[in-house]
N, C-alpha and C. Protein backbone atom coordinates (compact mmCIF):
# COMPACT_ATOMS: atom_id res chain seq x y z
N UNK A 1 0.83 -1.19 0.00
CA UNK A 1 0.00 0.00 0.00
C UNK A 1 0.86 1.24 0.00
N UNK A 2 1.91 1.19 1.14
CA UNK A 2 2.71 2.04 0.34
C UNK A 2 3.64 2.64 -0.27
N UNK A 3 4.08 1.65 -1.07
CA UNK A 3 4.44 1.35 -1.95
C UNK A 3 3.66 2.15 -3.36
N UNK A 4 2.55 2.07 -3.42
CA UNK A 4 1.37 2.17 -4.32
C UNK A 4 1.26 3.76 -4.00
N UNK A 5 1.26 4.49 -2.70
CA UNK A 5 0.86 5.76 -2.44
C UNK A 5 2.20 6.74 -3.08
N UNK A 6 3.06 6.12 -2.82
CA UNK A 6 4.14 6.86 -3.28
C UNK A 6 4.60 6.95 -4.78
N UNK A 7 4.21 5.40 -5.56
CA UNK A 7 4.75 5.76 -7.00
C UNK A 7 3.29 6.77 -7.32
N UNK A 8 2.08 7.04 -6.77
CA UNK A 8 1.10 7.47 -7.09
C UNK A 8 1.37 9.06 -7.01
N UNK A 9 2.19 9.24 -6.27
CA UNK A 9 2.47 10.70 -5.75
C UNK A 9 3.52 10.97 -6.71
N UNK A 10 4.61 10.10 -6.58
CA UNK A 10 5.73 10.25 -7.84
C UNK A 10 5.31 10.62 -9.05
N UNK A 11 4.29 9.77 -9.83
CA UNK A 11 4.31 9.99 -11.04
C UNK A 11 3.18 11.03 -11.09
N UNK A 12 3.74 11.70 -11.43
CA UNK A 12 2.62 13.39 -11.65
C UNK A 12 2.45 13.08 -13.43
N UNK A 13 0.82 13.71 -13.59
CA UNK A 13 0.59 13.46 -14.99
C UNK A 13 1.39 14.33 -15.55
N UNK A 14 1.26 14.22 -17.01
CA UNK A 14 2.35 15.18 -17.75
C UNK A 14 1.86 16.28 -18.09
N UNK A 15 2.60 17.54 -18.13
CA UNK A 15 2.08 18.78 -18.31
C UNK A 15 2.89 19.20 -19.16
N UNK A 16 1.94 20.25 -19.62
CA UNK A 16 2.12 21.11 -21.11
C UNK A 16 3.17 21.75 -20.36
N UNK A 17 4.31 22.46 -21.67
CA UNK A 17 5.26 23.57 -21.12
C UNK A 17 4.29 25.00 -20.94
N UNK A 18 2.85 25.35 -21.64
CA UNK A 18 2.25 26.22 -21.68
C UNK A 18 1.64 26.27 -19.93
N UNK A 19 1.22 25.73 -19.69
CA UNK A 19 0.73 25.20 -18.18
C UNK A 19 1.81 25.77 -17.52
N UNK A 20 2.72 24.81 -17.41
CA UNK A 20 3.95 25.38 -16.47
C UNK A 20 4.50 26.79 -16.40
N UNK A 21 4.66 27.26 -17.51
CA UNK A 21 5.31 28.41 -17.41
C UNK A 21 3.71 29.77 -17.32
N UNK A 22 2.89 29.08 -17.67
CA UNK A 22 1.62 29.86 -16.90
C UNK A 22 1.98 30.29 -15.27
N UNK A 23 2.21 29.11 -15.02
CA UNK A 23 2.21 28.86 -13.26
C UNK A 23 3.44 29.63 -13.06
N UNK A 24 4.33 29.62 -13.66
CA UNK A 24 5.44 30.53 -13.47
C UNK A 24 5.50 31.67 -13.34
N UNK A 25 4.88 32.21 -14.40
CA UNK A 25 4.61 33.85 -14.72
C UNK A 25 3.70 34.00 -13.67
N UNK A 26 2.49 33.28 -13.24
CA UNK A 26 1.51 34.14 -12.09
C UNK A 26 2.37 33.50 -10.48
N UNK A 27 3.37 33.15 -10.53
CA UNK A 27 3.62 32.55 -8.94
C UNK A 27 4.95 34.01 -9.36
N UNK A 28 5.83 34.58 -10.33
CA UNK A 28 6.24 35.23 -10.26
C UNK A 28 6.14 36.82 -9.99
N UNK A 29 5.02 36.86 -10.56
CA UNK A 29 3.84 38.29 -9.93
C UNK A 29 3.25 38.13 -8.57
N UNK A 30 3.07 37.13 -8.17
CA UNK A 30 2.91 37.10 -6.50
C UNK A 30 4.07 37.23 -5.90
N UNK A 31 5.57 36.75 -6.32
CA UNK A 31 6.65 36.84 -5.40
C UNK A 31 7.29 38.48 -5.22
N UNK A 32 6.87 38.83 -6.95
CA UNK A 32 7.42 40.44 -6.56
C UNK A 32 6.36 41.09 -6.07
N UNK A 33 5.11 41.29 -5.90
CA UNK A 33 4.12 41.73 -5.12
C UNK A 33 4.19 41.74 -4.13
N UNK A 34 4.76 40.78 -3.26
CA UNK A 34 5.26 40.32 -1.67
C UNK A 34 6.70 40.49 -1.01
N UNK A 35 7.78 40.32 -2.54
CA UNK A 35 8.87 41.19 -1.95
C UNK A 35 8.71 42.46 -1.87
N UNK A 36 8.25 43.35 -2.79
CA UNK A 36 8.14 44.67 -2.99
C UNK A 36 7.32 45.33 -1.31
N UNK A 37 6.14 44.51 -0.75
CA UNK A 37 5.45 44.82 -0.01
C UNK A 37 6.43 44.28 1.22
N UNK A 38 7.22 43.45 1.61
CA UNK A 38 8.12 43.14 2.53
C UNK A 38 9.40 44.28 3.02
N UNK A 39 9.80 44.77 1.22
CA UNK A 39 10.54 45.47 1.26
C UNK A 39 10.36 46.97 1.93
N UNK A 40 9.09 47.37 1.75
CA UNK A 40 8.41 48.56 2.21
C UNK A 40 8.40 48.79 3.43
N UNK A 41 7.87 47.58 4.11
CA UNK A 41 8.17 47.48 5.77
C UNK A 41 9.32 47.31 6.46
N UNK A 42 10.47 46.89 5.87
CA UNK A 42 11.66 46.80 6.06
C UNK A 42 12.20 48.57 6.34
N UNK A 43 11.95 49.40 5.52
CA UNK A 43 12.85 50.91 5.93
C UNK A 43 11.95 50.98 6.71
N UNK A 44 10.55 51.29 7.34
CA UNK A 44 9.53 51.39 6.81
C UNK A 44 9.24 52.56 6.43
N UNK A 45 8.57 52.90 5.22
CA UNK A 45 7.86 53.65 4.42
C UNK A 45 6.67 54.26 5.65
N UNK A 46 6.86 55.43 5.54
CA UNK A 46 5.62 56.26 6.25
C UNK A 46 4.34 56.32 5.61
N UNK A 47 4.01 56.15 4.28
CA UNK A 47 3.04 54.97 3.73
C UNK A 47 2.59 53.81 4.73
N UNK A 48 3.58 53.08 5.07
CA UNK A 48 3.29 51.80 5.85
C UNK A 48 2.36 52.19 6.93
N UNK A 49 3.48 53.05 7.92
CA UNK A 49 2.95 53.18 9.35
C UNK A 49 1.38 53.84 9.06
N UNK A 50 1.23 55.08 8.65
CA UNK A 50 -0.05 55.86 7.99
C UNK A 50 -1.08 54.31 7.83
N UNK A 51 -0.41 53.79 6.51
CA UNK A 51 -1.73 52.26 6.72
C UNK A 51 -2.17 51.72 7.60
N UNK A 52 -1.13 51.44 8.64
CA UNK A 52 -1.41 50.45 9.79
C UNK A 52 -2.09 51.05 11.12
N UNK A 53 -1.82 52.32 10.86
CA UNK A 53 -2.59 52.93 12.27
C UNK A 53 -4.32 52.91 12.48
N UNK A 54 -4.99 53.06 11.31
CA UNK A 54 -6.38 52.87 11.43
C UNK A 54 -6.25 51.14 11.70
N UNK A 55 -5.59 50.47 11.14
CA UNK A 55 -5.93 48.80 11.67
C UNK A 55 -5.83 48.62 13.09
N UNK A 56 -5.45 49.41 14.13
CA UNK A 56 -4.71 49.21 15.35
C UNK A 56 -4.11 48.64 15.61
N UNK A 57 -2.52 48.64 14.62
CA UNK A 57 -1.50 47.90 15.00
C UNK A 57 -0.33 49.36 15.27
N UNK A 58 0.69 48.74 15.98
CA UNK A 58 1.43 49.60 16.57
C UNK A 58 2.60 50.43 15.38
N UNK A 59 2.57 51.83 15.89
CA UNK A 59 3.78 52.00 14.53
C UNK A 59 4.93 52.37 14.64
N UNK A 60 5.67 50.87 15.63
CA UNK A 60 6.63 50.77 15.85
C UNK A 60 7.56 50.22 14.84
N UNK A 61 8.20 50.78 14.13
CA UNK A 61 9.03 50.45 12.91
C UNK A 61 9.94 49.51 13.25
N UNK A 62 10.10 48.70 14.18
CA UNK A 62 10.40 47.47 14.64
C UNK A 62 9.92 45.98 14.58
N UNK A 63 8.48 46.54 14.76
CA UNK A 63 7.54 45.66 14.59
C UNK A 63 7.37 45.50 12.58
N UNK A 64 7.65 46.66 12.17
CA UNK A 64 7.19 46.45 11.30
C UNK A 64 8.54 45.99 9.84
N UNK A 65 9.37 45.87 10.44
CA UNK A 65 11.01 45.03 10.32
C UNK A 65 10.52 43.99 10.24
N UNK A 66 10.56 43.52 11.46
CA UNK A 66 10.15 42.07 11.90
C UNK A 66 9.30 41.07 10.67
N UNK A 67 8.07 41.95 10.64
CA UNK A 67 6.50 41.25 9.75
C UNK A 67 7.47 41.90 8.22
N UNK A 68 8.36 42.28 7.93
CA UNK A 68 8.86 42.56 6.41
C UNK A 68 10.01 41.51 6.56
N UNK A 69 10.77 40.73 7.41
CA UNK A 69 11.67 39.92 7.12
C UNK A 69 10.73 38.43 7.06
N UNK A 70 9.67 38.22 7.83
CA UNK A 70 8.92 37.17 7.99
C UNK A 70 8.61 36.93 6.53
N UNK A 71 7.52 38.24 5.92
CA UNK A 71 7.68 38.00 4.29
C UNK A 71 8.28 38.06 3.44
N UNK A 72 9.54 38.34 3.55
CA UNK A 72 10.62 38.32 2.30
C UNK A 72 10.97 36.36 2.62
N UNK A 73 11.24 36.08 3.67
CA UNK A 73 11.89 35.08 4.28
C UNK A 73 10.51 33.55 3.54
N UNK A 74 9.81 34.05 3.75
CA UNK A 74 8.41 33.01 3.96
C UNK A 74 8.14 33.31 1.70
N UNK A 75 8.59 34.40 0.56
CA UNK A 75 8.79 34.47 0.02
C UNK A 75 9.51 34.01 -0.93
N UNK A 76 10.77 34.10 -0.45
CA UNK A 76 11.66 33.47 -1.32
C UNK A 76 11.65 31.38 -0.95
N UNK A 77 10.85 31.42 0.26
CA UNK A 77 10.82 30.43 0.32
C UNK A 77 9.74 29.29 -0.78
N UNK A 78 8.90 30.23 -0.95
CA UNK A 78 8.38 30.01 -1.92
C UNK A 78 8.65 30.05 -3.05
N UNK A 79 9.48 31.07 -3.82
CA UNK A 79 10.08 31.09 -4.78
C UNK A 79 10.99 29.36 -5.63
N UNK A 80 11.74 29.15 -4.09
CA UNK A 80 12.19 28.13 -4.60
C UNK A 80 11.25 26.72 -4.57
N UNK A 81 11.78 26.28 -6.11
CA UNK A 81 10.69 24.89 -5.88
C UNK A 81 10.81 24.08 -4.98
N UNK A 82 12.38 23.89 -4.59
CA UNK A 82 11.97 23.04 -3.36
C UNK A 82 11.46 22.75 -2.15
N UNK A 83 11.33 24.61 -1.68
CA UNK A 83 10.79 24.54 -0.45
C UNK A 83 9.28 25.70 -1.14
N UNK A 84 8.82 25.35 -2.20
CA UNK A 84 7.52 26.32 -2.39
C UNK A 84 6.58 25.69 -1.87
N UNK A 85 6.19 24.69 -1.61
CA UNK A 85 5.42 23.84 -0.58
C UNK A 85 4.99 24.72 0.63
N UNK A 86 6.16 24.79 1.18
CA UNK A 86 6.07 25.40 3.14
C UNK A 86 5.80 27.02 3.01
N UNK A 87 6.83 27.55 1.42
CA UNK A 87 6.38 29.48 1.68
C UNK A 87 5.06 29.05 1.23
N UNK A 88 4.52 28.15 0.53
CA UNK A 88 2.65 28.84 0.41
C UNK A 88 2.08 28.82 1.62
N UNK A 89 2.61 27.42 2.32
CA UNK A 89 1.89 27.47 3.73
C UNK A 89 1.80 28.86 4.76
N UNK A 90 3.18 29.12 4.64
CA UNK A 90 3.69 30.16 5.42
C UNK A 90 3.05 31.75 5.08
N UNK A 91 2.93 31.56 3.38
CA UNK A 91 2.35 32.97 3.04
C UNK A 91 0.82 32.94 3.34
N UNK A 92 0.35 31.65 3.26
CA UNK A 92 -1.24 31.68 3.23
C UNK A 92 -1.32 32.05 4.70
N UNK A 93 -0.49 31.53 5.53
CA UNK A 93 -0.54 32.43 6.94
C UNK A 93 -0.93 33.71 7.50
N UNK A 94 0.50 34.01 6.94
CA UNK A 94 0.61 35.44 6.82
C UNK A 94 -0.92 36.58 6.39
N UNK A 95 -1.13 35.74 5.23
CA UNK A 95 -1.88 36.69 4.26
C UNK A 95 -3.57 36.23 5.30
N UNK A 96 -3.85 35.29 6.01
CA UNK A 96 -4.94 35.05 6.42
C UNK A 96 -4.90 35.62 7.80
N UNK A 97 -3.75 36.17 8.53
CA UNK A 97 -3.77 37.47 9.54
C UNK A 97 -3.95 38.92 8.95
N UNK A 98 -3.78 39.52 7.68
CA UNK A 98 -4.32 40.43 7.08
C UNK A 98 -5.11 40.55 6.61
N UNK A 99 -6.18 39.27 6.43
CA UNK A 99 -7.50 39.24 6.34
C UNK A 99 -8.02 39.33 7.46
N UNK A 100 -7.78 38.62 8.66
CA UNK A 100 -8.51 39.15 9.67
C UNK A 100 -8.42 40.22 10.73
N UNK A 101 -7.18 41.26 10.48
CA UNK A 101 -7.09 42.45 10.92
C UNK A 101 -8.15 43.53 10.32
N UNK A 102 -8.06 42.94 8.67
CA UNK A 102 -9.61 44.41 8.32
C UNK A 102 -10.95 43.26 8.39
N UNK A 103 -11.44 42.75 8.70
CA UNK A 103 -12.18 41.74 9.69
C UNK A 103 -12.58 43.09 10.86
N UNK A 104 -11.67 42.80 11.53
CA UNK A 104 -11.55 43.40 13.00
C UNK A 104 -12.29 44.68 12.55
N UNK A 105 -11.40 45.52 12.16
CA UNK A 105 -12.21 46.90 11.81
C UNK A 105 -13.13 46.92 10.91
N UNK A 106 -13.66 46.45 10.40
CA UNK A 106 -14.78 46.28 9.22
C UNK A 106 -14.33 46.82 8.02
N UNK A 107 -13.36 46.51 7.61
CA UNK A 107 -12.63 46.81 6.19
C UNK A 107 -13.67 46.65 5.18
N UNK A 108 -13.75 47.97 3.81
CA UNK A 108 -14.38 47.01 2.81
C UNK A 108 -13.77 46.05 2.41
N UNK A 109 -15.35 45.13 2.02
CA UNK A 109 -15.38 43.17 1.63
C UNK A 109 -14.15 43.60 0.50
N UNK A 110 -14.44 43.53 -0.43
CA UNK A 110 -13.91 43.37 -2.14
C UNK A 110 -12.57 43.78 -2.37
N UNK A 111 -12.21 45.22 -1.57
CA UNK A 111 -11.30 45.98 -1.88
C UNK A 111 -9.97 45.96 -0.72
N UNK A 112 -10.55 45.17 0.35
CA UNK A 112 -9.70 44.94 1.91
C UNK A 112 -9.68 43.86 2.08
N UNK A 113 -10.77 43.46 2.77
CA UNK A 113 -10.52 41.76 3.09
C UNK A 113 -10.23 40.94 2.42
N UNK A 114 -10.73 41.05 1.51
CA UNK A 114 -10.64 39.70 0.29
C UNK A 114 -9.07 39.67 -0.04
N UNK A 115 -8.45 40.79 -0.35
CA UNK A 115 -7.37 41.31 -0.65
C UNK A 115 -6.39 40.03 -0.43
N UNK A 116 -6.22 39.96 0.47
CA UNK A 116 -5.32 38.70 1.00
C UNK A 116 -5.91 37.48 0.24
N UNK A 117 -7.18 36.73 0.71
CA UNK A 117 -7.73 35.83 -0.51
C UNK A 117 -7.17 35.87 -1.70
N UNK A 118 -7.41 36.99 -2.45
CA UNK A 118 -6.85 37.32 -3.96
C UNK A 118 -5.52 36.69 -4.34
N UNK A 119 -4.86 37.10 -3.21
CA UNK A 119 -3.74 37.31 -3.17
C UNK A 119 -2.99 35.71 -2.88
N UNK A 120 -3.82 35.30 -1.99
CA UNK A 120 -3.30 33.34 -1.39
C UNK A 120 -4.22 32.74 -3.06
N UNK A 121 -4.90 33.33 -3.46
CA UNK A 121 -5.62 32.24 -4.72
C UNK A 121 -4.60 32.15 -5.83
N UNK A 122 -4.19 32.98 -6.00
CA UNK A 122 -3.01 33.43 -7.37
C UNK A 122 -1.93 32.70 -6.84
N UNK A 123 -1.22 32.63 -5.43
CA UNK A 123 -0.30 32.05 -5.13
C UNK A 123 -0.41 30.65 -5.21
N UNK A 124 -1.49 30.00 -4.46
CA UNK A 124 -2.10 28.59 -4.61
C UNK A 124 -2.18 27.98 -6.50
N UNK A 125 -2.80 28.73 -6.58
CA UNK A 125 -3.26 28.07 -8.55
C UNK A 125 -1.71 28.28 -9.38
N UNK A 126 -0.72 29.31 -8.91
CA UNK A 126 0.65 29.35 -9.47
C UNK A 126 1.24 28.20 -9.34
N UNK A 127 1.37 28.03 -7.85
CA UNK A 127 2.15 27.04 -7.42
C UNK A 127 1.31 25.61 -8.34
N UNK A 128 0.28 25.35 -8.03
CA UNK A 128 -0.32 24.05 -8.93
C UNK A 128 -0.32 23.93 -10.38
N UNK A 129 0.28 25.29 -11.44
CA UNK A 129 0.65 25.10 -12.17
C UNK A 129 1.48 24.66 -12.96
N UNK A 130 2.85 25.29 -11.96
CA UNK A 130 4.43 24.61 -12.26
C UNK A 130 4.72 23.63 -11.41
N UNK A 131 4.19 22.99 -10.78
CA UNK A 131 5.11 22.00 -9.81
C UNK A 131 3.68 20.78 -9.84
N UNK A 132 4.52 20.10 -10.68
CA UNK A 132 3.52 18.23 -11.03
C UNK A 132 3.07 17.70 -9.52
N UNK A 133 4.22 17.75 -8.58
CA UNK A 133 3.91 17.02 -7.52
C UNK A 133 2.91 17.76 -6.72
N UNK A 134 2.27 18.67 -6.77
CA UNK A 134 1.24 19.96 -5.66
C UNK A 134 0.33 19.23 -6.60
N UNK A 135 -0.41 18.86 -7.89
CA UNK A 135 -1.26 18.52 -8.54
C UNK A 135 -1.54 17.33 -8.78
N UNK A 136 -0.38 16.35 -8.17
CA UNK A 136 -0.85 14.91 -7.76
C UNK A 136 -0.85 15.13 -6.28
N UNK A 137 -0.73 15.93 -5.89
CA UNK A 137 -1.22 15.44 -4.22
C UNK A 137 -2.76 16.38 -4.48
N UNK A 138 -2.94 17.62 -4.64
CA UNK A 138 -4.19 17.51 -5.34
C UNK A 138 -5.29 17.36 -6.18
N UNK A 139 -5.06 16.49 -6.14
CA UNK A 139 -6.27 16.05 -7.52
C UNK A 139 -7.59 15.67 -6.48
C-alpha cells in the first residue's frame, strides 16, 4: 500500500510547457508583489505606518522590520521549488492574519478583506501550475 501511495504521488501526470510556465509567470507576480510589499516594511515607508494605524496595530518600525523579514523570508521560500510547498503554507498564513485584521475593523469586503484571498488564490493556482507534484497530491 505504500508502496502504491508513493509511486502514485511520484508519477505526476504530464504537463504542457504552456501550463507550467503559466504557473510561473503568475507565482512570479505574486513573489514580486510580496517582496516589494516586505521590502516597504523593512525601511519602513511612512506609507506603511499611515496604513497600519487605522488597523490598530502599533507604529513601531520594529515591529514592522520584523512582519517585512517574515515575508521576504516566507517568500523566497516560496520562490524556490523546493521549499515552495512550506512558503505557500507560510504565506497563506501570513496573508490570512491580514485578512482578519480588516475583519476586525470592518474593512471594505472586495477591496480589503478579500485582498489577501486574492492574493493566497493566485499564489495557490501558481504554485499548482508549475510544480507536477502539488497537482498529484491535489487532484
Amino acid at each position: 500500500m505504500t508502496t502504491m501511495l508513493n509511486t502514485a504521488t511520484a508519477e505526476a501526470a504530464p504537463t504542457s510547457s504552456g501550463l507550467v510556465w503559466t504557473g510561473r509567470v503568475l507565482s512570479g507576480l505574486v513573489v514580486l508583489f510580496l517582496l516589494f510589499d516586505g521590502a516597504i516594511k523593512l525601511v519602513p515607508l511612512q506609507v506603511v505606518i499611515d496604513t497600519v494605524i487605522p488597523l490598530g496595530w502599533p507604529a513601531d518600525p520594529v515591529t514592522w522590520r520584523a512582519l517585512g523579514l517574515v515575508l521576504i523570508a516566507s517568500t523566497l521560500l516560496y520562490a524556490y521549488p523546493r521549499t515552495a510547498f512550506l512558503g505557500a503554507v507560510l504565506l497563506t498564513a501570513y496573508l490570512g492574519g491580514a485578512v482578519a485584521a480588516h475583519v476586525r475593523v470592518g474593512s471594505p469586503l472586495f477591496s480589503h478583506i478579500l485582498f489577501g484571498v486574492y492574493v493566497g488564490v493566485a499564489l495557490w493556482v501558481g504554485l499548482w501550475l508549475r510544480d507536477p507534484r502539488i497537482r498529484a497530491l491535489l487532484r
